[in-house]
Protein backbone atom coordinates (compact mmCIF):
# COMPACT_ATOMS: atom_id res chain seq x y z
CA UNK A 1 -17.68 5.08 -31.46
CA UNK A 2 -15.08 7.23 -31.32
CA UNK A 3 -16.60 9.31 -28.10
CA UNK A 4 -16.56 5.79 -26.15
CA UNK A 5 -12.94 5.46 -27.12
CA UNK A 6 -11.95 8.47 -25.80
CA UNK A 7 -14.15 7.82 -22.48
CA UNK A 8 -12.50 4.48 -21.84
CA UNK A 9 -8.78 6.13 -22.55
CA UNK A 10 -9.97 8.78 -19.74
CA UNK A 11 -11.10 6.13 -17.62
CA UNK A 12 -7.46 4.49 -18.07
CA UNK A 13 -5.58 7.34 -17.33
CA UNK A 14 -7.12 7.81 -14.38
CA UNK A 15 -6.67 4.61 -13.13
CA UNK A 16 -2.96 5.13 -14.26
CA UNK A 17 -2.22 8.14 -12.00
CA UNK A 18 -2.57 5.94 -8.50
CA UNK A 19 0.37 4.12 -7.65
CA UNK A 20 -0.15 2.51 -4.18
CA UNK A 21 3.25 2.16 -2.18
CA UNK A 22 1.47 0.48 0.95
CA UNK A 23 -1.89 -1.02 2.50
CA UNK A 24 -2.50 -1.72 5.57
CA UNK A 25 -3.54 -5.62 5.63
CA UNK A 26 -4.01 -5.44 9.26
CA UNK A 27 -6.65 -2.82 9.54
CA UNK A 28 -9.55 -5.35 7.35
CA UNK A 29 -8.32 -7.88 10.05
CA UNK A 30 -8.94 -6.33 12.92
CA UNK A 31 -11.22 -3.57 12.00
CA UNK A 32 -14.45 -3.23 10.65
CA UNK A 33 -14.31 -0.14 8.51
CA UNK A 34 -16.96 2.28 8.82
CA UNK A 35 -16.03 5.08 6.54
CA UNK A 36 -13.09 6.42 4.68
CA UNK A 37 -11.46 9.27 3.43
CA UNK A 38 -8.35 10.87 1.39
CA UNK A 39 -5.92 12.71 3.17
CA UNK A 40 -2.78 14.49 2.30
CA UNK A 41 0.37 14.54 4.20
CA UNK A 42 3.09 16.71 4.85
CA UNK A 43 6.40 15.40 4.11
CA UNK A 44 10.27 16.35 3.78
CA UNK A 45 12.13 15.61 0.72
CA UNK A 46 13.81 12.32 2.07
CA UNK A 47 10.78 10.95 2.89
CA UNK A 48 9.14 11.17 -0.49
CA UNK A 49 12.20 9.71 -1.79
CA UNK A 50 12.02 7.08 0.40
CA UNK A 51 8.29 6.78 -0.18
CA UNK A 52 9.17 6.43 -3.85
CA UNK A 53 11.70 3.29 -2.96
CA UNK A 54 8.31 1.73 -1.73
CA UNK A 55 9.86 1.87 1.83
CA UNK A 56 7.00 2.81 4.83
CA UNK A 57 5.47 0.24 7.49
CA UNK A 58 1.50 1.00 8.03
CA UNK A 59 1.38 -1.73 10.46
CA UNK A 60 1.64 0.06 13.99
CA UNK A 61 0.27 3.27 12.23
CA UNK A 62 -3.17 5.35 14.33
CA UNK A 63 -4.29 8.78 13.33
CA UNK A 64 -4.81 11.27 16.26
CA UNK A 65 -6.80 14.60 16.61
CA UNK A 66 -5.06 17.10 18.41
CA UNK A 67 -6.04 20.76 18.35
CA UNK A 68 -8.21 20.70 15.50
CA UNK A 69 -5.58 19.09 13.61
CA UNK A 70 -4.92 15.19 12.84
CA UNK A 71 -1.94 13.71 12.99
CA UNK A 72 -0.21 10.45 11.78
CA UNK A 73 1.49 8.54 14.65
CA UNK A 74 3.60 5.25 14.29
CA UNK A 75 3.86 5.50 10.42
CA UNK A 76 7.64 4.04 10.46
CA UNK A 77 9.16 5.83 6.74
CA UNK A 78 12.97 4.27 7.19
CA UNK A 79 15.41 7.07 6.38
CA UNK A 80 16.80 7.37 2.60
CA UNK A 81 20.10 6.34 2.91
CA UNK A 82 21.71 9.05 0.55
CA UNK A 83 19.98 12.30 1.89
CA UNK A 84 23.09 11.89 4.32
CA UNK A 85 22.61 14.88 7.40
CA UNK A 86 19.36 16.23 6.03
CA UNK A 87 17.53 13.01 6.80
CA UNK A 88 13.86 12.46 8.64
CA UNK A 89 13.47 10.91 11.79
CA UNK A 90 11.54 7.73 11.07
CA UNK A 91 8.80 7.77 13.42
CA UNK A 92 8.00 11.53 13.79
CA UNK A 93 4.40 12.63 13.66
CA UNK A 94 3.24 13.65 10.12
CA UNK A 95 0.35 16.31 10.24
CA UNK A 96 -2.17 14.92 7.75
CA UNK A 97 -4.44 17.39 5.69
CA UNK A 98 -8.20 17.34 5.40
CA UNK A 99 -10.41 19.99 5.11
CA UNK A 100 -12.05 21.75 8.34
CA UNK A 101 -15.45 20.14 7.89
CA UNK A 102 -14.14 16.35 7.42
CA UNK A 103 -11.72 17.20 10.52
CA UNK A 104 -15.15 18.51 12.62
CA UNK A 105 -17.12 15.01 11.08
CA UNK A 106 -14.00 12.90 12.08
CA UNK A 107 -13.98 14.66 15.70
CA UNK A 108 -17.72 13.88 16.47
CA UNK A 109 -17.16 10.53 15.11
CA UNK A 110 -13.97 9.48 16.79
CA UNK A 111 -15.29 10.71 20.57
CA UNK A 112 -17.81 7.60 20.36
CA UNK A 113 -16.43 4.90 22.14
CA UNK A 114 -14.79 2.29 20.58
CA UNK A 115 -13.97 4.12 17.07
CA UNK A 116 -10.38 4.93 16.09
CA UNK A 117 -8.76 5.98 13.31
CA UNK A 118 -6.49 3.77 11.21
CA UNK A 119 -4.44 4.80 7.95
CA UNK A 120 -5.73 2.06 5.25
CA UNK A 121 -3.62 2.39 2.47
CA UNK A 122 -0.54 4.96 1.28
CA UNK A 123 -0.19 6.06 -2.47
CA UNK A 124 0.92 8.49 -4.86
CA UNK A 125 -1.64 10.59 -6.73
CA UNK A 126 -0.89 11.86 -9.85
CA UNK A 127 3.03 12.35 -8.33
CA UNK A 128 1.68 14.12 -5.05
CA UNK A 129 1.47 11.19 -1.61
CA UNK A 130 -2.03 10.27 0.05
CA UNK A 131 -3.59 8.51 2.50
CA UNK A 132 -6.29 6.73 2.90
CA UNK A 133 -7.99 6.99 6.61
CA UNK A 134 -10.80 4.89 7.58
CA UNK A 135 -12.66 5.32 11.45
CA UNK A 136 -12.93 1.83 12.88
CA UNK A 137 -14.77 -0.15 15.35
CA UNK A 138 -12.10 -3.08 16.67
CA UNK A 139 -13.27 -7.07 16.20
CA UNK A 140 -13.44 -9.27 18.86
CA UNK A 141 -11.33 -12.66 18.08
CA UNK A 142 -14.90 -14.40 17.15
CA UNK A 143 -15.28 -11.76 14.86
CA UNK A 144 -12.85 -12.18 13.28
CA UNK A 145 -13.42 -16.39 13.19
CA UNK A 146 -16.58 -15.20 11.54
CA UNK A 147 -15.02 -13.04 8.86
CA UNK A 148 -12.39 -15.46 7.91
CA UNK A 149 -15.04 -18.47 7.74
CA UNK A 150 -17.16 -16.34 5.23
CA UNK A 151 -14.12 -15.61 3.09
CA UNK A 152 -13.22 -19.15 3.05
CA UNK A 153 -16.96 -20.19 2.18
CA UNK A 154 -17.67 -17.22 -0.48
CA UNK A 155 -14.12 -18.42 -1.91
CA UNK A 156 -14.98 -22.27 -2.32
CA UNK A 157 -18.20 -21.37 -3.71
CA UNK A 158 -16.61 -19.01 -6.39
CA UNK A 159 -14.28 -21.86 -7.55
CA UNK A 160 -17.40 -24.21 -7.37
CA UNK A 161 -19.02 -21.70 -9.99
CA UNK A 162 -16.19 -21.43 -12.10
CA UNK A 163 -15.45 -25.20 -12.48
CA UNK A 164 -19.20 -25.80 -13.16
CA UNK A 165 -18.84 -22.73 -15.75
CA UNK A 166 -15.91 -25.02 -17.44
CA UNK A 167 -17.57 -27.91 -17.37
């Protein structure tokens, strides 16, 4: 008993450590998702701070490779209003960090037509910021019909269930 405790208290704090400050709505909209990974970020100071005020826009947001390197372009992190003259520029490119292999996977991936890279979600990882990147294939608008009709069916038939469960 008291091993399962201490299992499910592990579990917890794990869960505890991600705070998400931003997801990308957008991206399961247009998108279809074909794989995903964690990637760090370099950041100043004012932009972790404003980070920490929950204040970024994912919406515009691609990632880029560019010399064996990928970058974060149109991620808009407002300035923090009290770093004063040692404030970020709100739209700069942010160099994200992944390791060599993922980069060379992500390279030979990307150069198929019709796959991009889009940022998914932003968070905080046990205090240090991350991003999740997933390579996409874009929807066509009857895709998208499609995906919204199967929500809407897969939701009406899970509140079917549950008032039959009641009842």
């Amino acid at each position: 008993m008291a091993g399962s405790k201490s299992k499910k208290k592990a579990e917890d704090d794990k869960k505890s450590t991600i705070k998400v400050i931003s997801r990308n709505k957008r991206a399961y909209h247009e998108f279809d998702i074909l794989d995903k990974w964690e990637a760090g970020i370099v950041l100043v100071g004012s932009e972790v701070k404003s980070l920490r005020n929950g204040k970024i826009s994912l919406e515009q947001a691609f990632a880029d490779l560019q010399n064996d390197e990928v970058w974060l372009l149109g991620c808009d992190i407002p300035e923090y209003i009290e770093a004063n003259r040692f404030n970020h520029k709100s739209k700069r490119p942010r160099k994200l960090l992944l390791h060599s292999e993922e980069i060379r996977k992500i390279s030979g991936k990307v150069q198929e037509k019709g796959l991009t890279l889009v940022p998914l979600q932003m968070y905080f990882n046990k205090g240090i910021a991350k991003l999740e990147l997933g390579l996409a294939r874009g929807r066509k608008l009857h895709d998208k019909r499609d995906a919204i009709k199967s929500k809407d069916t897969k939701r009406e038939l899970d509140r079917m269930s549950k008032r039959n469960y009641r009842d």
